[in-house]
Protein backbone atom coordinates (compact mmCIF):
# COMPACT_ATOMS: atom_id res chain seq x y z
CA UNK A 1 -92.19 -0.47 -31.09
CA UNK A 2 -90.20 0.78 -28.05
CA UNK A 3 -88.55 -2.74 -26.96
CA UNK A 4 -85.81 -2.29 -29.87
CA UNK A 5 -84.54 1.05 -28.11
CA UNK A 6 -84.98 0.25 -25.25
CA UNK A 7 -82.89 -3.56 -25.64
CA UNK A 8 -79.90 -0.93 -26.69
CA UNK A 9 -80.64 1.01 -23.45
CA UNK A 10 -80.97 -1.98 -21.11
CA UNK A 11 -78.99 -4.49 -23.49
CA UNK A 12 -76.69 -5.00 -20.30
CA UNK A 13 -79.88 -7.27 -18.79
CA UNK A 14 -80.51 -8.86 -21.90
CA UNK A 15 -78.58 -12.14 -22.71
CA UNK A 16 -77.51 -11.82 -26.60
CA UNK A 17 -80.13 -15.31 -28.32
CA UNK A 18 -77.71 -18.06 -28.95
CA UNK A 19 -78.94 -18.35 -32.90
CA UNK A 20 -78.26 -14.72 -33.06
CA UNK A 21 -74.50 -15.38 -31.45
CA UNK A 22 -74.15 -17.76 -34.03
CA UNK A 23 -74.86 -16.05 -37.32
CA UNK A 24 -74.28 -12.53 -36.44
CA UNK A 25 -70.80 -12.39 -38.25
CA UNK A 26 -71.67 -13.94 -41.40
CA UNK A 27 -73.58 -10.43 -43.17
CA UNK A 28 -70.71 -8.57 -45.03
CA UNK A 29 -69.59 -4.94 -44.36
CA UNK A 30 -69.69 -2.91 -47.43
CA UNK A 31 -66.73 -3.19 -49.46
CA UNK A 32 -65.95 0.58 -49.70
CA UNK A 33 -63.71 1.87 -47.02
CA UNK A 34 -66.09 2.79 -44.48
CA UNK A 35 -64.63 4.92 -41.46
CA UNK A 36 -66.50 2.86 -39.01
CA UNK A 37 -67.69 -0.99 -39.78
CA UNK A 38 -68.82 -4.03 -37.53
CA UNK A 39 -71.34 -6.86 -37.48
CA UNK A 40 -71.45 -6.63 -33.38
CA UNK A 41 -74.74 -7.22 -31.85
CA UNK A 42 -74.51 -3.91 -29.80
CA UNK A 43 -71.97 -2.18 -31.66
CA UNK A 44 -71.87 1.64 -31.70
CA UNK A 45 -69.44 4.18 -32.24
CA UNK A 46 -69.91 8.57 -31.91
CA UNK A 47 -69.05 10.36 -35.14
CA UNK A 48 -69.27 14.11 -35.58
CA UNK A 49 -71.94 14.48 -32.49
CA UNK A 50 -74.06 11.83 -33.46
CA UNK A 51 -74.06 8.05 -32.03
CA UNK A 52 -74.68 5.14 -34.10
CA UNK A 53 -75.64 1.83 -33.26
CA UNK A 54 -76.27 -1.90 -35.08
CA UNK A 55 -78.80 -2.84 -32.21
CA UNK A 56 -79.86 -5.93 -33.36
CA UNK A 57 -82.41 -6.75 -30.46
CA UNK A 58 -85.34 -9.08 -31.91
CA UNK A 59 -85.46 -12.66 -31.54
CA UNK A 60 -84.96 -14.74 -33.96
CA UNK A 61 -82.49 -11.92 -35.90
CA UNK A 62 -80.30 -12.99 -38.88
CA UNK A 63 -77.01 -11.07 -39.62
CA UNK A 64 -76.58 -7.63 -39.68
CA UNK A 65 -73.61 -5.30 -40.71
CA UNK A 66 -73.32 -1.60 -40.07
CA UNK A 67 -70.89 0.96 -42.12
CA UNK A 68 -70.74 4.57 -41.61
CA UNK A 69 -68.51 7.01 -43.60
CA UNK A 70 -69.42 9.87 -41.13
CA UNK A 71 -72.19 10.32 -38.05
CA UNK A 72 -74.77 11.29 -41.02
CA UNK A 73 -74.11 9.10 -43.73
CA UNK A 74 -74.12 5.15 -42.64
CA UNK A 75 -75.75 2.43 -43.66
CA UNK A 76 -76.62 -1.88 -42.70
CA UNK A 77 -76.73 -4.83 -44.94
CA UNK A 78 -79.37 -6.95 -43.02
CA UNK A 79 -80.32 -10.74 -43.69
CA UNK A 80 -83.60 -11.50 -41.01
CA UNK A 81 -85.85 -14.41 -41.86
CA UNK A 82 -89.05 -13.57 -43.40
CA UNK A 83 -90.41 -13.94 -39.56
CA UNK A 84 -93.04 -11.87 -37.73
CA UNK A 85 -91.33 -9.20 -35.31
CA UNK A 86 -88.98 -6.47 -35.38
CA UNK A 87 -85.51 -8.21 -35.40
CA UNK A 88 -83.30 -4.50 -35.50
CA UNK A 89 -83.46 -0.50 -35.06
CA UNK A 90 -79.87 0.56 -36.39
CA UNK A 91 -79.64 4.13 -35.84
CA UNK A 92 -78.07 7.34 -35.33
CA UNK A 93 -78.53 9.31 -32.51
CA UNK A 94 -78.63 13.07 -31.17
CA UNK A 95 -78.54 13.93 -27.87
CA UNK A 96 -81.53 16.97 -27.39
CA UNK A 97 -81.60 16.97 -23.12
CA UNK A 98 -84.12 19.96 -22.87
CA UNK A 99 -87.79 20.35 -21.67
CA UNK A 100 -90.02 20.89 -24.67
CA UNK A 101 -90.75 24.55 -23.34
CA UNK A 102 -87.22 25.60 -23.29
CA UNK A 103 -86.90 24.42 -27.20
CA UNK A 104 -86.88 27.22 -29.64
CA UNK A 105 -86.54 24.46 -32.40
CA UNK A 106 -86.21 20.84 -32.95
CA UNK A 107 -86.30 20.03 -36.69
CA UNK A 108 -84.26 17.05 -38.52
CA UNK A 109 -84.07 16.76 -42.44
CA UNK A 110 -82.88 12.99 -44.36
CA UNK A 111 -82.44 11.33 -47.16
CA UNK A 112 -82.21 7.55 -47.52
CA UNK A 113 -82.40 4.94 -50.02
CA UNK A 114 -84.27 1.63 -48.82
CA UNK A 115 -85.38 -1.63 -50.78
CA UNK A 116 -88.68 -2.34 -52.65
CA UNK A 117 -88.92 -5.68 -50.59
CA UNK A 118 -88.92 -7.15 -47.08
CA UNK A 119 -90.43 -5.73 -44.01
CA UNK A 120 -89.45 -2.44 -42.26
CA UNK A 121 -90.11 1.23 -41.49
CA UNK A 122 -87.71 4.10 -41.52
CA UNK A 123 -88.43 6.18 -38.54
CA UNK A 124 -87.60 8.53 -36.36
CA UNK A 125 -88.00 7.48 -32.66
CA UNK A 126 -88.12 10.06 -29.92
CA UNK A 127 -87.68 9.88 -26.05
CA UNK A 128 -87.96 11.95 -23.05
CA UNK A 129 -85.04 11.44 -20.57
CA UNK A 130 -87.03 8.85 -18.20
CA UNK A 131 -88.33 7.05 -20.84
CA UNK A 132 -91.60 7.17 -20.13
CA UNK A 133 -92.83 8.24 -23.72
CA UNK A 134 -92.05 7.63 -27.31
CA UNK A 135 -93.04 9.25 -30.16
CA UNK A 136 -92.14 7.46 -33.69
CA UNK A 137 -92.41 9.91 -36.78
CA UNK A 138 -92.64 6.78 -39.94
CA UNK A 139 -91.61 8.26 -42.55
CA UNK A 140 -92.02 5.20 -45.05
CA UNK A 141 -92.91 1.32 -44.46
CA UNK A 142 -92.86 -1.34 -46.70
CA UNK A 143 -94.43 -4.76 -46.04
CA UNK A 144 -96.11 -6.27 -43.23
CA UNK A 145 -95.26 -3.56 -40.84
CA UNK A 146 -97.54 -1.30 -38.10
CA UNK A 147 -97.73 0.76 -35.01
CA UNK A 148 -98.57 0.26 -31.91
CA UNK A 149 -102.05 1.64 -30.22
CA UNK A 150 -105.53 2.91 -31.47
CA UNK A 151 -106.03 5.08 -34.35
CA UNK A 152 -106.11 8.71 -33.10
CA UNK A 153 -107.27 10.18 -36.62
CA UNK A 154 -105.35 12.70 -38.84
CA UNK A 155 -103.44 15.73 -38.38
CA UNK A 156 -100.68 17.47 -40.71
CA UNK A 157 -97.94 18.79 -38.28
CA UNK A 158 -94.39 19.26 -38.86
CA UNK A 159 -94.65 20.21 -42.68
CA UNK A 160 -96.12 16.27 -43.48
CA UNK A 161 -99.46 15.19 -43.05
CA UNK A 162 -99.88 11.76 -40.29
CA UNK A 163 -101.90 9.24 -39.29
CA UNK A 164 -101.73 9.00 -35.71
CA UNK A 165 -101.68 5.99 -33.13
CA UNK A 166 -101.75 6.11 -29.28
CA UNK A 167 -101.39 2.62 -27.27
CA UNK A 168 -98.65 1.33 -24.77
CA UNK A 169 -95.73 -1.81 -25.20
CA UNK A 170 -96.12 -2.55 -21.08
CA UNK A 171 -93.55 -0.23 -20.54
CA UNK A 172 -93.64 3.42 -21.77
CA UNK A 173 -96.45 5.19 -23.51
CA UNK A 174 -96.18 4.94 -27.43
CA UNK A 175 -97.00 7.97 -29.80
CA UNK A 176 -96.72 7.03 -33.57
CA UNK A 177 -97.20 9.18 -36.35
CA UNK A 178 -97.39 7.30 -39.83
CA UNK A 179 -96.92 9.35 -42.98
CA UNK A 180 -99.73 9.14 -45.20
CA UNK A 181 -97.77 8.52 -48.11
CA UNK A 182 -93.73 6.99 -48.25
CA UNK A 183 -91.02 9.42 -48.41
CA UNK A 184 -87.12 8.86 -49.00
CA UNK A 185 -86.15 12.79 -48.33
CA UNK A 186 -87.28 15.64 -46.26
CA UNK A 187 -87.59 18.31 -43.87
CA UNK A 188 -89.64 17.52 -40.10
CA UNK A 189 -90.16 20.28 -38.02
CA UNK A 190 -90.39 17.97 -34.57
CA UNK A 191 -91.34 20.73 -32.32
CA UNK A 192 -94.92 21.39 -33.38
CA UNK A 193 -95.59 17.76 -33.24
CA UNK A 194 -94.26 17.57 -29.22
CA UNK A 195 -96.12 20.77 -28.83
CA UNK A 196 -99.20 19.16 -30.10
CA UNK A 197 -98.54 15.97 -28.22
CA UNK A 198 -98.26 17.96 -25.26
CA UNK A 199 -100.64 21.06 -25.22
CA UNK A 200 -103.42 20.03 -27.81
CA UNK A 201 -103.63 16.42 -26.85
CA UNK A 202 -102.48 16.62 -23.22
CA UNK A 203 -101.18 13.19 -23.72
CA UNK A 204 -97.80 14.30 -21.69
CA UNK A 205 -96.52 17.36 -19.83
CA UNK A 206 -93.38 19.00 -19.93
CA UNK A 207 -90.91 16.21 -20.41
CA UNK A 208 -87.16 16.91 -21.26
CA UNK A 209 -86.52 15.49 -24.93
CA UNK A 210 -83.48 13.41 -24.41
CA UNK A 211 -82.67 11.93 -27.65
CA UNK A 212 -84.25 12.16 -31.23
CA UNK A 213 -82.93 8.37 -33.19
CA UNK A 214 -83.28 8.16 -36.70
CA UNK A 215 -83.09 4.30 -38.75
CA UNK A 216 -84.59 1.44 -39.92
CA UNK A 217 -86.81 -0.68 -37.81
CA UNK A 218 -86.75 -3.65 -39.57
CA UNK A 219 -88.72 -7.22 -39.32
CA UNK A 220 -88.04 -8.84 -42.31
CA UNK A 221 -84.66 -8.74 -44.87
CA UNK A 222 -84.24 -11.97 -46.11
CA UNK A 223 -81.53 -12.90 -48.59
CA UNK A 224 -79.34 -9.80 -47.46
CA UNK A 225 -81.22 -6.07 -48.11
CA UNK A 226 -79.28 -2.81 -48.07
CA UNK A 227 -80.65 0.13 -46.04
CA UNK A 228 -78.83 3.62 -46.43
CA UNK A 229 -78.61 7.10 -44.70
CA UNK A 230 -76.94 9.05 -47.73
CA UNK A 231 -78.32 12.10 -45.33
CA UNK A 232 -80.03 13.23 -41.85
CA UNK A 233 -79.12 15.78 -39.44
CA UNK A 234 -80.67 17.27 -36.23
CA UNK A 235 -80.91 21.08 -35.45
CA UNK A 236 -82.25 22.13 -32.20
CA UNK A 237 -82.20 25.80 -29.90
């Protein structure tokens, strides 16, 4: 759902929940020596062209810690309350900033390891430069986790096969594509699904991709679950 991203883009309006103030420094940091480690709200650092951020935006969030050893390999130990909504989207981010037509390629491939329990998808999460749309690429969920929007029907795009959802948070149009079946490593080929988006569906024109996030949207972690990016990187021409 677009409100996480969009708290880390307009998290200078938002006043931090006290409960969150109050617990966000008790998760632990991993104990190997990380490059990069803090339990800050909003913290984010750049790392070999890529952007990371904890973005811990839900109410009612526990603790959350982030660690990176590089821009592509990072990771969170998160401890939110078996509650309903999404408490965090820690990510990594790749600037794009070009129109869909002037792309020769967009195409990202990761590898992560998540846990069997709580409540969470991994997911990419897609924006033009205004933020008017989002498209979410899921590539695995676990619990009780879903998009946003109507059912749009199938479609395999992008070398995975989807099932697609169209609907709006209030603020930007949302385009989600749920893989059919979980996946913890893999190639996307992002263009063809923008293309699709734009010229079969004619849900958008030609907007200028501005950045292409990849994490862990995550509702539910209670008791302190560790989600990891051993991998993912972002080509585009």
């Amino acid at each position: 759902m677009a409100s996480r991203t969009l708290g880390r883009v307009t998290k200078a309006l938002l006043a931090p929940a006290l409960a969150l103030g109050a617990t966000i420094g008790l998760a632990s940091a991993p104990a190997s020596a990380a490059v990069w480690n803090s339990c800050g709200q909003w913290a984010s650092t750049s790392l070999n062209g890529y952007t990371l951020y904890n973005n811990i935006w839900g109410s009612g969030a526990g603790a959350q810690c982030i660690w990176a050893n590089s821009g592509t390999n990072w990771g969170v130990n998160a401890n939110h309350p078996n509650t309903g909504g999404i408490k965090s989207y820690p990510n990594q981010t790749k600037a794009i900033n070009k129109s869909i037509t002037s792309l020769g390629s967009l195409s990202s491939s990761y590898n992560v390891s998540v846990p069997s329990s709580g409540a969470y998808n991994t997911s990419y999460d897609i924006w033009d430069t205004d933020h008017d749309y989002e498209i979410m690429l899921w590539v695995n969920k676990t619990g009780a986790v879903g998009p946003i929007g109507t059912s749009q029907g199938s479609v395999s795009l992008g070398g995975h096969s989807w099932n697609v959802f169209k609907g709006t948070n209030g603020a930007n149009e949302v385009f989600s594509f749920i893989r059919t079946s979980n996946s913890s490593s893999g190639t996307v080929n992002i263009l063809p699904i923008l293309k699709w988006i734009k010229d079969t569906k004619r849900w958008m024109g030609n907007e200028t991709i501005g950045d292409v996030q990849f994490g862990f949207e995550i509702t539910s972690s209670s008791g302190g679950l560790d989600f990891r990016t051993n991998s993912m990187s972002v080509s585009s021409s």
